[in-house]
Protein backbone atom coordinates (compact mmCIF):
# COMPACT_ATOMS: atom_id res chain seq x y z
CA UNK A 1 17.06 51.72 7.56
CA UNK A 2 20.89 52.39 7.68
CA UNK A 3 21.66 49.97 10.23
CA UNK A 4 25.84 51.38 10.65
CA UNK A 5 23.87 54.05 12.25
CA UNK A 6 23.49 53.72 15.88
CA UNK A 7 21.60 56.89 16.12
CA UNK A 8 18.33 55.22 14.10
CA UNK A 9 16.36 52.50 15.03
CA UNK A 10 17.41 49.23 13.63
CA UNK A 11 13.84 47.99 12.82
CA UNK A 12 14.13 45.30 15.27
CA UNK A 13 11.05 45.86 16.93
CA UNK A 14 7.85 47.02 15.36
CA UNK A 15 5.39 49.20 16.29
CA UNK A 16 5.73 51.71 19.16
CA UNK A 17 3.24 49.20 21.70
CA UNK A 18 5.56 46.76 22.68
CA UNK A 19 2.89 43.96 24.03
CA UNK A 20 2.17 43.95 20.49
CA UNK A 21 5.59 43.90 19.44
CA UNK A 22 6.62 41.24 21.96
CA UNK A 23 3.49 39.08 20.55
CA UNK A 24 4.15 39.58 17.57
CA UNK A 25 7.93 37.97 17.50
CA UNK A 26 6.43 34.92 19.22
CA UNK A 27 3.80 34.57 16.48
CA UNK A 28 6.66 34.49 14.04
CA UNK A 29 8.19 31.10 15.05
CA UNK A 30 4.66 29.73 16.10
CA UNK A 31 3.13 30.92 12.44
CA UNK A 32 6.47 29.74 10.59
CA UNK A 33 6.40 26.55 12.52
CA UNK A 34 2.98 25.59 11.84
CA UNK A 35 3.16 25.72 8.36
CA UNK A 36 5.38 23.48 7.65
CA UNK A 37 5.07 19.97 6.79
CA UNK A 38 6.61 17.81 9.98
CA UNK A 39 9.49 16.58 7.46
CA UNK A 40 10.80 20.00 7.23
CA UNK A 41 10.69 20.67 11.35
CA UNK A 42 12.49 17.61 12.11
CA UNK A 43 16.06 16.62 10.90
CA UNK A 44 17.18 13.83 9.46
CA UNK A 45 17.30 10.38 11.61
CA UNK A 46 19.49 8.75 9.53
CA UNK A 47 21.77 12.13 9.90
CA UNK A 48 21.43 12.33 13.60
CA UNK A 49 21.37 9.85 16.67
CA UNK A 50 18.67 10.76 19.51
CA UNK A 51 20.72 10.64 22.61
CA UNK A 52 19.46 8.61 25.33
CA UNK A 53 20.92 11.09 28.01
CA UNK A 54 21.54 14.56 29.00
CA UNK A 55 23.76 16.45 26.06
CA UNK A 56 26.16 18.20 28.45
CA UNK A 57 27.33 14.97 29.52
CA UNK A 58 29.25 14.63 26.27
CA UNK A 59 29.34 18.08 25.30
CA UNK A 60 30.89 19.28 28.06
CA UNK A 61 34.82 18.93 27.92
CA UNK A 62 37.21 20.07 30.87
CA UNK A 63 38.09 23.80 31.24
CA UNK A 64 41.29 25.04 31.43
CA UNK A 65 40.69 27.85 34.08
CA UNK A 66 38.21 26.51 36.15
CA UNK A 67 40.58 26.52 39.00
CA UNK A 68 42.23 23.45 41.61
CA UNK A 69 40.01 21.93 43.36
CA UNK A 70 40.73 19.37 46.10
CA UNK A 71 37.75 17.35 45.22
CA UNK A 72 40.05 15.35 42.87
CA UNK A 73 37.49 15.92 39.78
CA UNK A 74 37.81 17.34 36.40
CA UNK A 75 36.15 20.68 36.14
CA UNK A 76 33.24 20.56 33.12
CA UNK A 77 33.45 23.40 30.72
CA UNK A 78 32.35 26.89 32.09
CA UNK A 79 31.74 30.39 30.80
CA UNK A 80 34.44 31.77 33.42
CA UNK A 81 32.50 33.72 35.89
CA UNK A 82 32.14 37.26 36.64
CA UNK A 83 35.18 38.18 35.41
CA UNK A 84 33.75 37.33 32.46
CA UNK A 85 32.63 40.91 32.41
CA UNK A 86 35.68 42.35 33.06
CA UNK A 87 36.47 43.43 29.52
CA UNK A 88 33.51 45.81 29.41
CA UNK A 89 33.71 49.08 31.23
CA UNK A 90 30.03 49.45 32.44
CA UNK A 91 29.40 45.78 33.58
CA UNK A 92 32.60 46.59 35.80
CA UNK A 93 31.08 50.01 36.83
CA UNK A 94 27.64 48.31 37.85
CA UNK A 95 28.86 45.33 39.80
CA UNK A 96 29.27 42.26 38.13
CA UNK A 97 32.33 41.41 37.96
CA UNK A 98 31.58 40.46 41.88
CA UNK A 99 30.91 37.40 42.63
CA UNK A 100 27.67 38.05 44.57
CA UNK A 101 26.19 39.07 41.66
CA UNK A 102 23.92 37.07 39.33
CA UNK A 103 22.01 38.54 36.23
CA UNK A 104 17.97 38.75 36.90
CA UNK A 105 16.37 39.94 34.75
CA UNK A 106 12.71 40.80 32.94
CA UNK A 107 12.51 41.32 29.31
CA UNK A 108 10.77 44.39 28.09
CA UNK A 109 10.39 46.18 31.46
CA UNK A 110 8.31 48.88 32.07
CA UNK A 111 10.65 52.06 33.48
CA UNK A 112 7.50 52.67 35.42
CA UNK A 113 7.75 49.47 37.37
CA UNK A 114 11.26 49.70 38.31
CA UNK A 115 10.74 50.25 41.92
CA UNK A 116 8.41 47.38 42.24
CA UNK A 117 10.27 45.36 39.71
CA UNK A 118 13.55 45.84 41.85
CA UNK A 119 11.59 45.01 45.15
CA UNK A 120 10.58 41.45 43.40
CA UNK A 121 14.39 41.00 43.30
CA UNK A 122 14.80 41.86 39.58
CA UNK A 123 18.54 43.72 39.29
CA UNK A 124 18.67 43.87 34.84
CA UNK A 125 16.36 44.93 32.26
CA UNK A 126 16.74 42.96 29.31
CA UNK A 127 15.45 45.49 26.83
CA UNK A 128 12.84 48.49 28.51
CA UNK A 129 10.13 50.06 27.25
CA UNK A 130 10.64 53.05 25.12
CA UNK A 131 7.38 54.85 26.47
CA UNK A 132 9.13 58.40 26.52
CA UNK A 133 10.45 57.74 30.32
CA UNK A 134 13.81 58.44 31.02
CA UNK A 135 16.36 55.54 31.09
CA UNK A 136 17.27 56.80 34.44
CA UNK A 137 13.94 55.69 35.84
CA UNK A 138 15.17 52.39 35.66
CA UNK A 139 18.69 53.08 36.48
CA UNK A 140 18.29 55.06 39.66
CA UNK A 141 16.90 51.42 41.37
CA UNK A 142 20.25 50.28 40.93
CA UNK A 143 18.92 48.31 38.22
CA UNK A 144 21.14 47.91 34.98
CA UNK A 145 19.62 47.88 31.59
CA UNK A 146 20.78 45.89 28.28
CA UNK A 147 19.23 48.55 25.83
CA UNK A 148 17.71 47.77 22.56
CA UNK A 149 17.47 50.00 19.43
CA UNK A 150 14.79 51.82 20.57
CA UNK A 151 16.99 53.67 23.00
CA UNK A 152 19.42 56.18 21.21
CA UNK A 153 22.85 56.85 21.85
CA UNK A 154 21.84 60.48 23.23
CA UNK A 155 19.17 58.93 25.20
CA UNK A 156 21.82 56.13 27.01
CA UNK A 157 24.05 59.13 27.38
CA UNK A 158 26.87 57.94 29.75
CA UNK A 159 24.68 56.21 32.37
CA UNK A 160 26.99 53.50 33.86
CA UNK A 161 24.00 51.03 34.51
CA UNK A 162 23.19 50.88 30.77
CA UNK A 163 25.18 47.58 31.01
CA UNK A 164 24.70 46.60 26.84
CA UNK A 165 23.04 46.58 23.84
CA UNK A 166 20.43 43.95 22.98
CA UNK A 167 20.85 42.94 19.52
CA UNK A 168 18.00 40.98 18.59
CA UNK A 169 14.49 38.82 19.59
CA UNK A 170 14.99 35.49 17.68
CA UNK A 171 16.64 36.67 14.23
CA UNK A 172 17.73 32.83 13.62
CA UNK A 173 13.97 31.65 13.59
CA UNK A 174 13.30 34.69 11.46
CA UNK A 175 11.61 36.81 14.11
CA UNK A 176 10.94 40.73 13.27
CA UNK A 177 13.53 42.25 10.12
CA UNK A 178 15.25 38.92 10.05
CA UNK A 179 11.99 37.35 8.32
CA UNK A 180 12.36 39.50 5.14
CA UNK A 181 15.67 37.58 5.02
CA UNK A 182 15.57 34.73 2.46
CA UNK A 183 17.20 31.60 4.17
CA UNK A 184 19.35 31.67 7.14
CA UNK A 185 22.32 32.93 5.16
CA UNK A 186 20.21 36.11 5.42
CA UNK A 187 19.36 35.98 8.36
CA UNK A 188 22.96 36.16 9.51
CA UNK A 189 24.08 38.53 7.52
CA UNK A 190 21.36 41.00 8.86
CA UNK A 191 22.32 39.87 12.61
CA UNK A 192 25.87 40.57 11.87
CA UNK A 193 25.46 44.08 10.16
CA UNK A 194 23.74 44.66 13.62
CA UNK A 195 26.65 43.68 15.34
CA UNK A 196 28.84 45.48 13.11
CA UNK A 197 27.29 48.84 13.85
CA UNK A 198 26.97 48.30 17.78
CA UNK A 199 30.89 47.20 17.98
CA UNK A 200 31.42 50.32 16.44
CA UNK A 201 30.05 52.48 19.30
CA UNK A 202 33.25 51.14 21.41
CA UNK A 203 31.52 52.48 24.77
CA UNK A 204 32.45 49.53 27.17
CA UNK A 205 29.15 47.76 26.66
CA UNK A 206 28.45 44.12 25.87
CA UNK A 207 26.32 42.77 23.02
CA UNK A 208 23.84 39.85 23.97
CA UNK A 209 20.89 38.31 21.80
CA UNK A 210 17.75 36.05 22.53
CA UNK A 211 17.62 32.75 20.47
CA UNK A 212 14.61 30.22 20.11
CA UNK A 213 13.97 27.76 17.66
CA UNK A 214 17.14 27.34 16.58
CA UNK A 215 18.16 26.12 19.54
CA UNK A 216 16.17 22.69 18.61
CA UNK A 217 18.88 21.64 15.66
CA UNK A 218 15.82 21.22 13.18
CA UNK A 219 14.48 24.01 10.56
CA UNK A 220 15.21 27.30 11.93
CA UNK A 221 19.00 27.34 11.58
CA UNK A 222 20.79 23.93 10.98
CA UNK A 223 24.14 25.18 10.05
CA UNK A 224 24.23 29.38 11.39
CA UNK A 225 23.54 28.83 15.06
CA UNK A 226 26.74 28.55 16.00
CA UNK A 227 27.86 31.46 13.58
CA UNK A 228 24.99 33.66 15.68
CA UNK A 229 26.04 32.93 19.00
CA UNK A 230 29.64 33.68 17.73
CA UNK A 231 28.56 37.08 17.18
CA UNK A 232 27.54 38.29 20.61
CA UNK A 233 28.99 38.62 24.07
CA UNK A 234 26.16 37.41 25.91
CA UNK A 235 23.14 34.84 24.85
CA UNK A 236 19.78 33.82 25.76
CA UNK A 237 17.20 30.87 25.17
CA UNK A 238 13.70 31.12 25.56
CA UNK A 239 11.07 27.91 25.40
CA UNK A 240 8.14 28.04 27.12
CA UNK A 241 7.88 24.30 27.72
CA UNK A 242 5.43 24.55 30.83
CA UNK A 243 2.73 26.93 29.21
CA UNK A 244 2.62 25.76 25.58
CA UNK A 245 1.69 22.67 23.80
CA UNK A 246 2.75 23.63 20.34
CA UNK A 247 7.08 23.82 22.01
CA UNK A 248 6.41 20.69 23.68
CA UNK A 249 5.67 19.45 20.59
CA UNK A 250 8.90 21.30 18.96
CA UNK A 251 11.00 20.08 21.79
CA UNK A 252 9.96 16.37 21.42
CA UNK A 253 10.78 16.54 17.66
CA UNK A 254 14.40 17.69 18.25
CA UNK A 255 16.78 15.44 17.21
CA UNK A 256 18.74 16.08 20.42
CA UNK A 257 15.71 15.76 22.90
CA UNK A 258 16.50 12.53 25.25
CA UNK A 259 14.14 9.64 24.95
CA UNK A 260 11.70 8.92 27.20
CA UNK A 261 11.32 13.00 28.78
CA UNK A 262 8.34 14.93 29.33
CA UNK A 263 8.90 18.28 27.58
CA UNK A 264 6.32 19.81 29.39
CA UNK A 265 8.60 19.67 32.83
CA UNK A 266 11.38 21.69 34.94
CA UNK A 267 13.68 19.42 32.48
CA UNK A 268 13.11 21.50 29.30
CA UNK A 269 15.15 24.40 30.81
CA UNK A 270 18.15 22.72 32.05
CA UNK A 271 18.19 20.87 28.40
CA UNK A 272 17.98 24.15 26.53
CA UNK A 273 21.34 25.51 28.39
CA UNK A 274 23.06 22.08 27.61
CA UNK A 275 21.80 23.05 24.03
CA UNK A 276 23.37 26.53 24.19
CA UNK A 277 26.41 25.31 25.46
CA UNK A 278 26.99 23.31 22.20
CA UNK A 279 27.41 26.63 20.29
CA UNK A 280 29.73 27.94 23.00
CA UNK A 281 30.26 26.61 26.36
CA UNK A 282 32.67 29.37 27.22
CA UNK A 283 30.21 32.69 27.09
CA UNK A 284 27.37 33.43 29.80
CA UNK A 285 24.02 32.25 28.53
CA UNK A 286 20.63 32.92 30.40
CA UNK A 287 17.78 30.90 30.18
CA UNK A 288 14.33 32.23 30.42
CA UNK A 289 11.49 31.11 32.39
CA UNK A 290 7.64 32.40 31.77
CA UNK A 291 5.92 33.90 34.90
CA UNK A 292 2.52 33.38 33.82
CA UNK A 293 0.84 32.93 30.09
CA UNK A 294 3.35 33.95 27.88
CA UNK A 295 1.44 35.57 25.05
CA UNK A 296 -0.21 32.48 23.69
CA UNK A 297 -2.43 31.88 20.83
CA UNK A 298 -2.99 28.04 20.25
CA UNK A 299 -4.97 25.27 21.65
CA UNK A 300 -4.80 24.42 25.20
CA UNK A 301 -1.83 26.40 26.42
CA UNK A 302 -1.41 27.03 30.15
CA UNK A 303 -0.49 29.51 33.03
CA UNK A 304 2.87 28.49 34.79
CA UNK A 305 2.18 27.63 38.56
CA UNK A 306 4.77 29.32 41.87
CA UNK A 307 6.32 25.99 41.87
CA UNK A 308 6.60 25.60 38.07
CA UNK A 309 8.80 28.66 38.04
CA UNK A 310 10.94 27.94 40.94
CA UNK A 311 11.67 24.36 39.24
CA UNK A 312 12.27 25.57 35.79
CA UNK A 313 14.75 28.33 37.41
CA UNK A 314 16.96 25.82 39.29
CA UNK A 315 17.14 23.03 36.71
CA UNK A 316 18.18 26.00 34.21
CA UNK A 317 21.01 26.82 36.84
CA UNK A 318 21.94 23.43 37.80
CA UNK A 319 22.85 22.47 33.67
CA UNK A 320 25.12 26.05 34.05
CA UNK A 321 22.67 29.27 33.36
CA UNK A 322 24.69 32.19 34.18
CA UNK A 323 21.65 34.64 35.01
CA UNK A 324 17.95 33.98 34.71
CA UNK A 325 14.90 36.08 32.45
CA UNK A 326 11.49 36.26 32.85
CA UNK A 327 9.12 36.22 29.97
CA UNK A 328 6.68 38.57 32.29
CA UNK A 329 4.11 39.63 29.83
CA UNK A 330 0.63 37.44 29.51
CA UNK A 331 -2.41 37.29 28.40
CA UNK A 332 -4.20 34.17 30.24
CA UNK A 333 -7.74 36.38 30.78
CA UNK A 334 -6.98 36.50 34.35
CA UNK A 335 -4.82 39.09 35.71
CA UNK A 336 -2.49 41.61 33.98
CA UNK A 337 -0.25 41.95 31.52
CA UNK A 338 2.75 42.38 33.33
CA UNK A 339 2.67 39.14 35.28
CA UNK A 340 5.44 39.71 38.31
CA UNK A 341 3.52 42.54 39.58
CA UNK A 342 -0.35 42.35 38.71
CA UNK A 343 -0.89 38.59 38.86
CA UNK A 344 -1.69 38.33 42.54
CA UNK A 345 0.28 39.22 45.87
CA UNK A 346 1.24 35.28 45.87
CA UNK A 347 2.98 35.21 42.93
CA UNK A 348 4.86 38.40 43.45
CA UNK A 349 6.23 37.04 46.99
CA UNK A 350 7.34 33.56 45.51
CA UNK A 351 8.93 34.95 42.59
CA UNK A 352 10.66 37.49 44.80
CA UNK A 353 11.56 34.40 47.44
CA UNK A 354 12.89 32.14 44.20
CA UNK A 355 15.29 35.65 43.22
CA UNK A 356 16.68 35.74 46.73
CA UNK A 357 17.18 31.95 47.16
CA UNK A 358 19.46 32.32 44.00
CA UNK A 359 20.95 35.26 44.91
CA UNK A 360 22.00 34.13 48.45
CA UNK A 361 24.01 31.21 46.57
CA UNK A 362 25.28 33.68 43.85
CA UNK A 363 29.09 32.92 44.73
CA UNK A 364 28.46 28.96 43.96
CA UNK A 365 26.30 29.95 41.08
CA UNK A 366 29.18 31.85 39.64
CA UNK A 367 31.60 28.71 40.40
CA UNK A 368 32.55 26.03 37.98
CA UNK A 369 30.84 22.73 38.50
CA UNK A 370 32.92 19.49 38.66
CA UNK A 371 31.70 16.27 36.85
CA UNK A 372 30.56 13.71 38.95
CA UNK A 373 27.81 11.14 38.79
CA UNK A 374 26.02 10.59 42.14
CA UNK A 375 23.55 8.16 40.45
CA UNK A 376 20.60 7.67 38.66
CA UNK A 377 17.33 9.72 38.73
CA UNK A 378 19.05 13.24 39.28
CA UNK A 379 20.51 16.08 37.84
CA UNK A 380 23.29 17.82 39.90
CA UNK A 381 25.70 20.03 40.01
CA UNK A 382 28.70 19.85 41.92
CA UNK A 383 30.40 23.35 43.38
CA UNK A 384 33.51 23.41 45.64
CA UNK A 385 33.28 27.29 47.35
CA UNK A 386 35.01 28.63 50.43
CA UNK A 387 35.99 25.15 52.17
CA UNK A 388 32.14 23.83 51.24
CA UNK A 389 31.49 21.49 48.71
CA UNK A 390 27.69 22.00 46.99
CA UNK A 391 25.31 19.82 45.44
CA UNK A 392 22.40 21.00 43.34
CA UNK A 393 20.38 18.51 43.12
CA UNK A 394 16.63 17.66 41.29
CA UNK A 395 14.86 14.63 40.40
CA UNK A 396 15.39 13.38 36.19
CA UNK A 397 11.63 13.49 36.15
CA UNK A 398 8.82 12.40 38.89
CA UNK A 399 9.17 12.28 42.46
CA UNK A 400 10.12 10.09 45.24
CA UNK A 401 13.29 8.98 46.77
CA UNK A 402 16.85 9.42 45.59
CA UNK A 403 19.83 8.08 46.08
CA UNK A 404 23.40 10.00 46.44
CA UNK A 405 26.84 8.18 46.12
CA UNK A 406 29.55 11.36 47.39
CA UNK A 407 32.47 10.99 45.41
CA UNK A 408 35.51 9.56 46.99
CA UNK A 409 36.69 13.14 48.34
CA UNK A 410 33.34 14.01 49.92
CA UNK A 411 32.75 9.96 50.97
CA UNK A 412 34.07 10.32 54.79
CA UNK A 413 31.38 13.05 56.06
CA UNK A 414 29.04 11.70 58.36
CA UNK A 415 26.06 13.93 57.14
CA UNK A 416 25.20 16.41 54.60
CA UNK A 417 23.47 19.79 55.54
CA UNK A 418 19.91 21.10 53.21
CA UNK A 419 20.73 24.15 52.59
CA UNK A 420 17.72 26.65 53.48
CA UNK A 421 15.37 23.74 55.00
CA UNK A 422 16.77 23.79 58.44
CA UNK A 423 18.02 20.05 58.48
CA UNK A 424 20.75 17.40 57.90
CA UNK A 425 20.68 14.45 56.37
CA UNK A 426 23.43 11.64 57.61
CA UNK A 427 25.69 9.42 55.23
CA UNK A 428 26.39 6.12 55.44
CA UNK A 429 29.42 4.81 53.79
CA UNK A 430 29.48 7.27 50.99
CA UNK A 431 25.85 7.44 50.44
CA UNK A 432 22.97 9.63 51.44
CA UNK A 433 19.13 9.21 50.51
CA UNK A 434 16.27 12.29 50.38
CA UNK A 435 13.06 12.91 49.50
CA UNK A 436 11.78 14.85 45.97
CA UNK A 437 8.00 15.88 46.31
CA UNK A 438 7.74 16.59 42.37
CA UNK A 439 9.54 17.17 39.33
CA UNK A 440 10.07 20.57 40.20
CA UNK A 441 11.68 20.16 43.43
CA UNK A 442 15.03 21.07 44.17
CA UNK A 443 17.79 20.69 47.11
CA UNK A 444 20.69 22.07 47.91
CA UNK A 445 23.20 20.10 49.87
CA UNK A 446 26.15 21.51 51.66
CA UNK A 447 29.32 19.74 53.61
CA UNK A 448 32.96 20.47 54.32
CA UNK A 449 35.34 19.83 51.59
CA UNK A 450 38.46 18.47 51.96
């Protein structure tokens, strides 16, 4: 197909069912994967040192307009915020250039299940089903809509919500058109004549892609990723790490995966943003989370639990997400396909309570963090908003009791408040102590800044 010509499909997606479509792009990598020996999935050792802790502690280097902050500390690299967004006319239009605003979103959403999608606390459709429904089904929730090439230019029409263009499912691990290409050479060159066409429309809309394996620094794209993520205004990662053996397997045989870490916990998210942000630290990147069985065909693969999803969201926004997506679509035997909305009343309320719990701290989400070590055993993030300083905080594996040494700045207050849990916790010279149930837990700690 002529892909200069926004008015045809691109041949991104195949076949007009899309659980079959979206199946099929995860069988790619799985399929591709699979075959080969393990010397061609895993990279050189002598070429590459495992790190022994988090990547974004090096990768991350101070940003220039992160802003003053009284806490003293250097600001780590950042995407910028929602005026990110400024640049593109309907972002603006829809809202997010505010700062109460925070991408979530569903990939492949139904237009049909807008209403109840939007009442689960989903505000973006990455990619909708073309199912002959009017984009404005989706649109008239107040929900915006990054369309893919299904979706024609007359069918978009002017609608304001129609926030961008979704380029492309995985092209760099040689998911749908891209896996006719013959080495990742190809592969970029077909992502880029994409792009090409797209930035041609000119109609105020952003360009963002999904990315997988190559996010792991092995096979899929050893020397392009970088040249991929160039391409786009906005990126995603997707791993299911809780549901499926065969990327816990991927994830342990990554070069950059720190010794010692269960892949199959909250900690696989977090690490595939501080992955992401070694392409580019300065553009938004979402991270996606699975909401139930995402698709799987393999040996012993696994339905995400409430708790599993809530953990995987905040260690994903704790390493720097800037929005969330949910992998909705399953096929576990046991409820729907569309897992937000037909897999039980119980899991619709807890994902909706997770989406309002990060939208309420949207403005800190949207913040820069500021390095700081507060000791060993967690992952945090530091925020300094509106006279409040924040700390995100989760256990670096397990459970049990950690400790918190406030930086110097912070080291006067004589207790910290939990955000959301209706208590305080008090400081004694500089330090504070709390309680993590699992791996997935997660706290939020609030007190005045100077």
């Amino acid at each position: 197909m002529n892909t200069g010509d926004p008015q045809r499909a691109r041949a991104r997606w195949r076949g007009p069912v899309i659980a079959g479509v979206v199946a099929a792009m995860i069988a790619v990598a799985v399929a591709v994967s699979a075959s080969l020996p393990r010397s061609a999935t895993t990279a050189d050792p002598s070429a590459t040192v495992r790190p022994s802790s988090r990547p974004s502690e090096t990768a991350r280097t101070p940003a220039a307009d992160a802003g003053a902050s009284a806490l003293g500390l250097t600001p780590e690299r950042w995407w910028g915020g929602p005026s990110y967004y400024s640049p593109f006319a309907n972002a603006v239009a829809s809202g997010w250039t505010s700062p109460e605003f925070f991408p979530i979103a569903v990939f492949v959403g139904r237009p049909s299940h807008a209403a109840e999608l939007r009442a689960a606390g989903i505000n973006t459709f990455m990619a909708a089903e073309h199912d002959g429904s009017a984009i404005s089904m989706v649109t008239d929730e107040g929900i915006s809509v990054i369309a893919q090439d299904e979706w024609t230019v007359d069918e978009i029409g002017e609608d304001p919500r129609v926030v961008g263009w979704f380029v492309s499912d995985e092209c760099e691990s040689g998911a749908g058109v891209c896996g006719d290409a013959a080495d990742e050479a190809g592969r970029l060159a077909q992502q880029k004549s994409w792009v090409d066409g797209l930035r041609d429309l000119d109609d105020g809309r952003f360009l963002q892609a999904n990315f997988g394996n190559g996010v792991l620094g092995t096979y899929w794209a050893p020397t392009t990723m970088a040249d991929h993520v160039a391409l786009v205004d906005v990126t995603s990662v997707d791993k299911y790490a809780y549901t499926s053996p065969h990327v816990q397997r991927l994830l342990a045989d990554s070069p950059f995966w720190p010794a010692g870490w269960d892949p199959s916990t909250s900690l696989a998210y977090g690490w595939l943003q501080d992955r992401m942000e070694t392409y580019d630290a300065t553009k938004p990147n979402w991270v996606f989370v699975e909401t139930a069985m995402p698709y799987l065909n393999e040996d012993g693969p696994r339905t995400i639990d409430s708790d599993q999803i809530e953990g995987a969201v905040w260690n994903a926004l704790i390493h720097g997400a800037a929005g969330i997506a949910y992998f909705q679509h399953n096929n576990n035997g046991e409820c729907g396909n569309y897992s937000i909305i037909q897999c039980g009343a119980d899991r619709t309320a807890r994902i909706r309570a997770i989406n309002d719990g990060v939208m309420a701290m949207a403005p800190v989400l949207n913040s820069p963090s500021y390095s700081w070590s507060f000791g060993d055993g967690v992952q945090t993030a530091l925020k300094d908003v509106g006279g409040y300083a924040y700390i995100l905080a989760m256990p670096e594996g397990g459970s049990g009791t950690r400790s918190f040494s406030l930086p110097p700045a912070l080291a006067g207050a004589s207790s910290v408040d939990v955000v959301g849990e209706d208590r305080s916790i008090k400081v004694t010279d500089g330090v504070f102590v709390d309680e993590f149930r699992a791996e997935f837990s997660h706290h939020i700690y609030r007190l005045p800044a100077p």
